[in-house]
C-alpha atoms as a PDB file:
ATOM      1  CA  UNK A   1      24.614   9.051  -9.530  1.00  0.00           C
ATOM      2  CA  UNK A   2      21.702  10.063  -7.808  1.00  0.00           C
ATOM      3  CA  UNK A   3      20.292  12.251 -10.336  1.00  0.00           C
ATOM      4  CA  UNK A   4      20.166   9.297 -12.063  1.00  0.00           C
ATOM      5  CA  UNK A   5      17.933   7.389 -10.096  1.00  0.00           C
ATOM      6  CA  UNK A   6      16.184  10.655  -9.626  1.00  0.00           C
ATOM      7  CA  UNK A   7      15.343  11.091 -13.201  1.00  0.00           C
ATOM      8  CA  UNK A   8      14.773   7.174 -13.981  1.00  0.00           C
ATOM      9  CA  UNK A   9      12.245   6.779 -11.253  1.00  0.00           C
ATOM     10  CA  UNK A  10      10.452   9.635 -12.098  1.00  0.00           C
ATOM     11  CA  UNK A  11      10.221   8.756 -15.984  1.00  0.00           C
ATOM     12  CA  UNK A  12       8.641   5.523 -14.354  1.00  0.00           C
ATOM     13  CA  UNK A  13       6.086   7.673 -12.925  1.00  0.00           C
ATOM     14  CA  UNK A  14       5.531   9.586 -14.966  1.00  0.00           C
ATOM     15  CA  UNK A  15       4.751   6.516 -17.920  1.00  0.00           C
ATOM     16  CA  UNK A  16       2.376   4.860 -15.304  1.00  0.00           C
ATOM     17  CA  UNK A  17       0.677   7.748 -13.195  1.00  0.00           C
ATOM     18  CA  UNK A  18      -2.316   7.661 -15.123  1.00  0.00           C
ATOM     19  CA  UNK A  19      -4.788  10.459 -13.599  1.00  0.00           C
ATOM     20  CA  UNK A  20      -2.660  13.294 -13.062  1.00  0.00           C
ATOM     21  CA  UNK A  21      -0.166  14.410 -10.051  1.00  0.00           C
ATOM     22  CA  UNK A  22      -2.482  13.005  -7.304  1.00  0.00           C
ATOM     23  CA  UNK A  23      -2.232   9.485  -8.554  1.00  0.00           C
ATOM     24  CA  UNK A  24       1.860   9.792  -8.149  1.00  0.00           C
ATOM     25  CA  UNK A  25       1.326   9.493  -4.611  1.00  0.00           C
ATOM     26  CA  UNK A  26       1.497   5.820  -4.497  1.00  0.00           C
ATOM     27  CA  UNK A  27       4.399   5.458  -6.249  1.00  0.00           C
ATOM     28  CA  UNK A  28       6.415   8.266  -4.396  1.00  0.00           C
ATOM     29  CA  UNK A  29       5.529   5.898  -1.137  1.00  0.00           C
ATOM     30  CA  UNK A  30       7.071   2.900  -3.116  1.00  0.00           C
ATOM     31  CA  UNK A  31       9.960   5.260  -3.165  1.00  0.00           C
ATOM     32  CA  UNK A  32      10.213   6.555   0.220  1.00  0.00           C
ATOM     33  CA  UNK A  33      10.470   2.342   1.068  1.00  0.00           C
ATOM     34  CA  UNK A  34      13.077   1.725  -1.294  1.00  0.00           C
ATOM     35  CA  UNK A  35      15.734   4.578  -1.047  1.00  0.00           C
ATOM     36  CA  UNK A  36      17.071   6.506   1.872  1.00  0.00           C
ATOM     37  CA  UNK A  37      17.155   9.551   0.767  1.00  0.00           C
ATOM     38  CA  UNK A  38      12.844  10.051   1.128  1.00  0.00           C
ATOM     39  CA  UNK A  39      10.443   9.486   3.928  1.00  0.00           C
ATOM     40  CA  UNK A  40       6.631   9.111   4.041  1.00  0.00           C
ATOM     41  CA  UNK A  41       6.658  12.144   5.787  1.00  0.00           C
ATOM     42  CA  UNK A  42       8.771  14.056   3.198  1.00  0.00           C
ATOM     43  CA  UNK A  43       6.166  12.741   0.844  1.00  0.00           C
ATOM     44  CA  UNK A  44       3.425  14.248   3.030  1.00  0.00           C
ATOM     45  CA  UNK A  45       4.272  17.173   3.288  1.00  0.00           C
ATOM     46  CA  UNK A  46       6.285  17.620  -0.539  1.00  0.00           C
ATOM     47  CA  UNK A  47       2.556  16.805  -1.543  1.00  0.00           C
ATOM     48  CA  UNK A  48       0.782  19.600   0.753  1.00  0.00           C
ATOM     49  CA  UNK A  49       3.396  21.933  -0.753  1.00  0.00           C
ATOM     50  CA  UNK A  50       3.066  20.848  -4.612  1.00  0.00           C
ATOM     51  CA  UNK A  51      -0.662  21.581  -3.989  1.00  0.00           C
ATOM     52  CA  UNK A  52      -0.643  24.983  -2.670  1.00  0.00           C
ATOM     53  CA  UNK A  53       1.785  26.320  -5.071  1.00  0.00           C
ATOM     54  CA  UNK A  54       0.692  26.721  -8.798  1.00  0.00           C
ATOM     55  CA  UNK A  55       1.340  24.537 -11.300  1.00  0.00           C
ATOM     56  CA  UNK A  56       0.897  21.133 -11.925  1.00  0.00           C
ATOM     57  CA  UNK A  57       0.819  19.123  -8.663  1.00  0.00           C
ATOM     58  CA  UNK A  58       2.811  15.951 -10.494  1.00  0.00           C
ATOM     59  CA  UNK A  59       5.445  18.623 -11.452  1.00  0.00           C
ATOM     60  CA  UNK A  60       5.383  20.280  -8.352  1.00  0.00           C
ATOM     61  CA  UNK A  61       6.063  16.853  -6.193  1.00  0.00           C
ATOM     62  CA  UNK A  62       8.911  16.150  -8.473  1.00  0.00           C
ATOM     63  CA  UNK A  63      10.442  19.301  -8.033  1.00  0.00           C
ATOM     64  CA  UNK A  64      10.050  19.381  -4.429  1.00  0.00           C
ATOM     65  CA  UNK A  65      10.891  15.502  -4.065  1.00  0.00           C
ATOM     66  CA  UNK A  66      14.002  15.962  -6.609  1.00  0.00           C
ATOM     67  CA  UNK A  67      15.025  19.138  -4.780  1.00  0.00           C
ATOM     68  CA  UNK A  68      15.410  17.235  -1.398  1.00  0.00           C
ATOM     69  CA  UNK A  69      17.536  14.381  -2.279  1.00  0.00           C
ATOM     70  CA  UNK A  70      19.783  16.184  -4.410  1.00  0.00           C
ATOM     71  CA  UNK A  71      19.391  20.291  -4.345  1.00  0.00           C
ATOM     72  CA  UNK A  72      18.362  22.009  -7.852  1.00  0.00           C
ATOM     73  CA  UNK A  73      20.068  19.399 -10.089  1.00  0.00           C
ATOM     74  CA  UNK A  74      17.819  17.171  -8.086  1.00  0.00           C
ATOM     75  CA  UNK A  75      14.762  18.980  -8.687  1.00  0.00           C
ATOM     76  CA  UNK A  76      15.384  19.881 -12.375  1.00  0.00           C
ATOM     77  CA  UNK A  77      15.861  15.676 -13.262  1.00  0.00           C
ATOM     78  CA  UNK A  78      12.997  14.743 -11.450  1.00  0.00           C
ATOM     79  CA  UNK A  79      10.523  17.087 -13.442  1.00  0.00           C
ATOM     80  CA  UNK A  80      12.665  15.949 -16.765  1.00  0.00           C
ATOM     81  CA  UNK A  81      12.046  12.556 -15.408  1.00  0.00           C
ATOM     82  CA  UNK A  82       8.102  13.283 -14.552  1.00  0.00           C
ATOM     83  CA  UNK A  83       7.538  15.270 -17.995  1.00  0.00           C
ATOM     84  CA  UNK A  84       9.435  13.370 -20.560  1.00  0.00           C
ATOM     85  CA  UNK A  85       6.978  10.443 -20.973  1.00  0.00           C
ATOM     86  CA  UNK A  86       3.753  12.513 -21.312  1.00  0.00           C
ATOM     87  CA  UNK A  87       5.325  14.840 -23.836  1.00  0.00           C
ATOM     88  CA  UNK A  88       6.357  11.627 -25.979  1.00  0.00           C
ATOM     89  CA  UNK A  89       2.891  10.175 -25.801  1.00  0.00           C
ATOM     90  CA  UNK A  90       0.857  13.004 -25.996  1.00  0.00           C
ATOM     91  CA  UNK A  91       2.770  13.830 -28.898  1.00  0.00           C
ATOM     92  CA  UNK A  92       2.176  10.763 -30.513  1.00  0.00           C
ATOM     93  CA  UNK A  93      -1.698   9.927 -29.256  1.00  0.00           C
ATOM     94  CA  UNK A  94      -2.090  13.827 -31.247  1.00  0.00           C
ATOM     95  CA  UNK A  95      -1.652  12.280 -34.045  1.00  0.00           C
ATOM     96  CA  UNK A  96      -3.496   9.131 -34.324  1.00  0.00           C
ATOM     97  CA  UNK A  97      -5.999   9.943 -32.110  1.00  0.00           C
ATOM     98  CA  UNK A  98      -7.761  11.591 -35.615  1.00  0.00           C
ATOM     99  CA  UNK A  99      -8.052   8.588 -37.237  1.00  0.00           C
ATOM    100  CA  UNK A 100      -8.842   6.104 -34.167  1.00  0.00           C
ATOM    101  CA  UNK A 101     -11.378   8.575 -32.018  1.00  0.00           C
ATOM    102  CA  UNK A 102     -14.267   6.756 -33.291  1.00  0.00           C
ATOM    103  CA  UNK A 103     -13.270   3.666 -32.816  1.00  0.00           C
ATOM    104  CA  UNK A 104     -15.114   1.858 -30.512  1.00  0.00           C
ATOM    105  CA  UNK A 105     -12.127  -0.214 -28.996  1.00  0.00           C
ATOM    106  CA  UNK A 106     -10.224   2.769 -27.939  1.00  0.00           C
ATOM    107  CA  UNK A 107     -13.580   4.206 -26.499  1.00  0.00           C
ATOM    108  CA  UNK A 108     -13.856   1.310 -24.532  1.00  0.00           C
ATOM    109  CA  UNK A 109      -9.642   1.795 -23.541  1.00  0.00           C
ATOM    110  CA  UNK A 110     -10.394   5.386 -21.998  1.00  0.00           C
ATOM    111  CA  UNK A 111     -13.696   3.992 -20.543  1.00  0.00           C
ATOM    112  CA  UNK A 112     -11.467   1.223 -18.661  1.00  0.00           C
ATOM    113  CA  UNK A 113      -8.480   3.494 -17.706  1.00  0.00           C
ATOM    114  CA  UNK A 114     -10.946   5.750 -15.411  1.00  0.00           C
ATOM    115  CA  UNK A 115     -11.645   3.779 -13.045  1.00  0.00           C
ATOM    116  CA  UNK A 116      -8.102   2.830 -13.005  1.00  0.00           C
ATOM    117  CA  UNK A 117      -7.097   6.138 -12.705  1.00  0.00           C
ATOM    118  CA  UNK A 118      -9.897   6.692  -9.864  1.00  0.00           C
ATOM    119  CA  UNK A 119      -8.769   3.910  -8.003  1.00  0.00           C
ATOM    120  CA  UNK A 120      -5.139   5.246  -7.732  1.00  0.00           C
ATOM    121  CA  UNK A 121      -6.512   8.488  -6.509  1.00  0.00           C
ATOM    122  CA  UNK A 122      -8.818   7.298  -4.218  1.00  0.00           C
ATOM    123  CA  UNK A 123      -5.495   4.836  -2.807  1.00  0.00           C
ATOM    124  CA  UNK A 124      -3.595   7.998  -2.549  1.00  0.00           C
ATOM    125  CA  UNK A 125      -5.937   9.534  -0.689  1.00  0.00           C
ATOM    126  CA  UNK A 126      -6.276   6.773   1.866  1.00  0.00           C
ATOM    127  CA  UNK A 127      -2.864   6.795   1.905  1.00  0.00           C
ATOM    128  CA  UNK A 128      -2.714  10.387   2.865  1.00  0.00           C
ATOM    129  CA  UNK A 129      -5.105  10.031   5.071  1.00  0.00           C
ATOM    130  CA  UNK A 130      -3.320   7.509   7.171  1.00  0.00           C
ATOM    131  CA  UNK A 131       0.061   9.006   7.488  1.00  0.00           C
ATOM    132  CA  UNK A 132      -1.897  12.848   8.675  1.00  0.00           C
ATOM    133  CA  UNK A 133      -4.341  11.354  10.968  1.00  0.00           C
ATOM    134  CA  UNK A 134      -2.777   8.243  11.920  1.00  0.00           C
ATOM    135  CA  UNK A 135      -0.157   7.328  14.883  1.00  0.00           C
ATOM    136  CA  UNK A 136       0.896   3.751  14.526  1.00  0.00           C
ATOM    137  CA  UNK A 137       3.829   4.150  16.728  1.00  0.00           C
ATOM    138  CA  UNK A 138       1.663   4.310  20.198  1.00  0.00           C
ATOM    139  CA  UNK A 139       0.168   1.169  21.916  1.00  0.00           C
ATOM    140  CA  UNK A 140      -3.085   2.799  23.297  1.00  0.00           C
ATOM    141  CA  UNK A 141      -5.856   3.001  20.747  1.00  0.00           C
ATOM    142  CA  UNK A 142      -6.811   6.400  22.148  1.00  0.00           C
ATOM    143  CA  UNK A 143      -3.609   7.892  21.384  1.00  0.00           C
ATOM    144  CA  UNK A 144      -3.020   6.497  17.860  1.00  0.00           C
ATOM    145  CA  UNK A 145      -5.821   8.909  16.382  1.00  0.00           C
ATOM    146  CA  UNK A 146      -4.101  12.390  15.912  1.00  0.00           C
ATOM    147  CA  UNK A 147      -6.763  14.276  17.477  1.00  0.00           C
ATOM    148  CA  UNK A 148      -5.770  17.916  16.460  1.00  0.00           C
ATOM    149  CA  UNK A 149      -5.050  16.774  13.104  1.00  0.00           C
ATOM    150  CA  UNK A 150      -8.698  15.198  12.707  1.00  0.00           C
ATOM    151  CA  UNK A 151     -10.544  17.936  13.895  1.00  0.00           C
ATOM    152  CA  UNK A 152      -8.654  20.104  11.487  1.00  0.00           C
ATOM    153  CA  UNK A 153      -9.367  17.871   8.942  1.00  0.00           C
ATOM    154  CA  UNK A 154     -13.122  17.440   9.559  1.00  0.00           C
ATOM    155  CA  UNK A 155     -13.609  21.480   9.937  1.00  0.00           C
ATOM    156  CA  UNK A 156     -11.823  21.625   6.649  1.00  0.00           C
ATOM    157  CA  UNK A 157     -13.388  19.176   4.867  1.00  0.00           C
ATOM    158  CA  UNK A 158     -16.873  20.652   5.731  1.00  0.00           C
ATOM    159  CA  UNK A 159     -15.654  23.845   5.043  1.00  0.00           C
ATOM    160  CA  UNK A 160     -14.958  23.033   2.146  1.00  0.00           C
ATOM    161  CA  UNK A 161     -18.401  21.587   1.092  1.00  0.00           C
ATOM    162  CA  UNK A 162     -20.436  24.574   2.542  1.00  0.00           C
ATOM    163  CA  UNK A 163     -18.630  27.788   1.311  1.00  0.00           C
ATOM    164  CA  UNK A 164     -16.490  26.083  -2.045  1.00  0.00           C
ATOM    165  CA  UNK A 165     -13.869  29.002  -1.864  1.00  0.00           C
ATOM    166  CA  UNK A 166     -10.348  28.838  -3.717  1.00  0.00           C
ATOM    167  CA  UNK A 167      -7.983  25.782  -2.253  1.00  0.00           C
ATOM    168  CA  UNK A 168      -5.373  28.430  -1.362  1.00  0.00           C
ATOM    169  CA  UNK A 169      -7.990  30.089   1.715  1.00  0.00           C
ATOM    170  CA  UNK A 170      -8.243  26.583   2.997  1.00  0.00           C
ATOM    171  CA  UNK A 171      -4.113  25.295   2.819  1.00  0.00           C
ATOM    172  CA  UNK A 172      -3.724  29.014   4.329  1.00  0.00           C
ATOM    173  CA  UNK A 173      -6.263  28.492   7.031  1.00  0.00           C
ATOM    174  CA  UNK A 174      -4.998  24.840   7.693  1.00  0.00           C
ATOM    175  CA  UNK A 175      -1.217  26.824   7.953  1.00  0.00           C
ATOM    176  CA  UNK A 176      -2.606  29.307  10.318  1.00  0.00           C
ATOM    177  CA  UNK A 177      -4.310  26.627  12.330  1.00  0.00           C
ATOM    178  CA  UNK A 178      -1.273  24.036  12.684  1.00  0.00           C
ATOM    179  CA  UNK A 179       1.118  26.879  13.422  1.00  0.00           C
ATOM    180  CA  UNK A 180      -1.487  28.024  16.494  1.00  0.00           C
ATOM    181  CA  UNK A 181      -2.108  24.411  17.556  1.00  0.00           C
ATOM    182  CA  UNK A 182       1.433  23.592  17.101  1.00  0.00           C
ATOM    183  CA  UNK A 183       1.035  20.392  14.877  1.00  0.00           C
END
């Protein structure tokens, strides 16, 4: 029964995650609130994983996420579930898209769906952000900034903008790091 879900609400992601795998993110945290079987933190950290590994990061989370609540068969419905509804459209937008890519109201469609698509990646993001940085369960104000986390974060993150090596140095380097700090 499970799988079921599994590969239902991932078909419903997959239809509406406009944007690529980042801009699941918000959905798999409506998911982690409706069903036992997935956390925020299992979200987390399925996401850090889908985005070191090769592949496509929407698949990747599925797998991962589909893999924890219910093994392989888990895993395997959630990426049929995930993949399904962009190999129907993208089969069928291949074929019109011929005789409607100069028309100026589907222009103005794909011009409108960006910043949609932006805005549920920059929410993910924030959302991210909160759960890695972010200790709501402490009542001083000090305490509910993960200080290890942020400094890792900010020595990435510049990192990042000086030197613009492959992703994989940096996840690597932020493994090395939390393993040494013991995060």
């Amino acid at each position: 029964m499970i799988c079921l879900i599994i590969v239902a609400e991932f078909f419903k992601i997959g239809l509406f995650a406009v944007g690529g795998g980042l801009a699941t993110i918000p959905f798999l945290f409506q998911l982690a609130d409706k069903y036992p079987w997935l956390t925020l933190e299992t979200v987390t950290t399925t996401q850090a994983i889908a985005q070191s590994m090769p592949g496509a990061i929407g698949v990747n989370t599925a797998a991962g996420v589909g893999f924890y609540a219910a093994g392989v068969a888990g895993a395997l419905f959630a990426v049929l579930g995930e993949i399904t509804p962009a190999v129907v459209i993208i089969s069928l937008v291949a074929r019109a898209l011929d005789a409607f890519k100069g028309n100026t109201s589907v222009q103005a469609v794909f011009s409108g769906m960006r910043p949609a698509a932006t805005g549920l990646l920059a929410a993910a993001g924030f959302g991210v952000i909160k759960l890695s940085l972010w200790n709501e369960a402490v009542s001083a104000w000090f305490d509910m900034f993960r200080w290890k986390e942020c400094l890792l974060f900010a020595g990435i993150f510049i990192l990042i903008r000086i030197f613009k090596l492959h992703p994989v140095v940096y996840i690597a380097a932020a493994g090395l790091a939390g393993a040494l700090l013991r995060l």
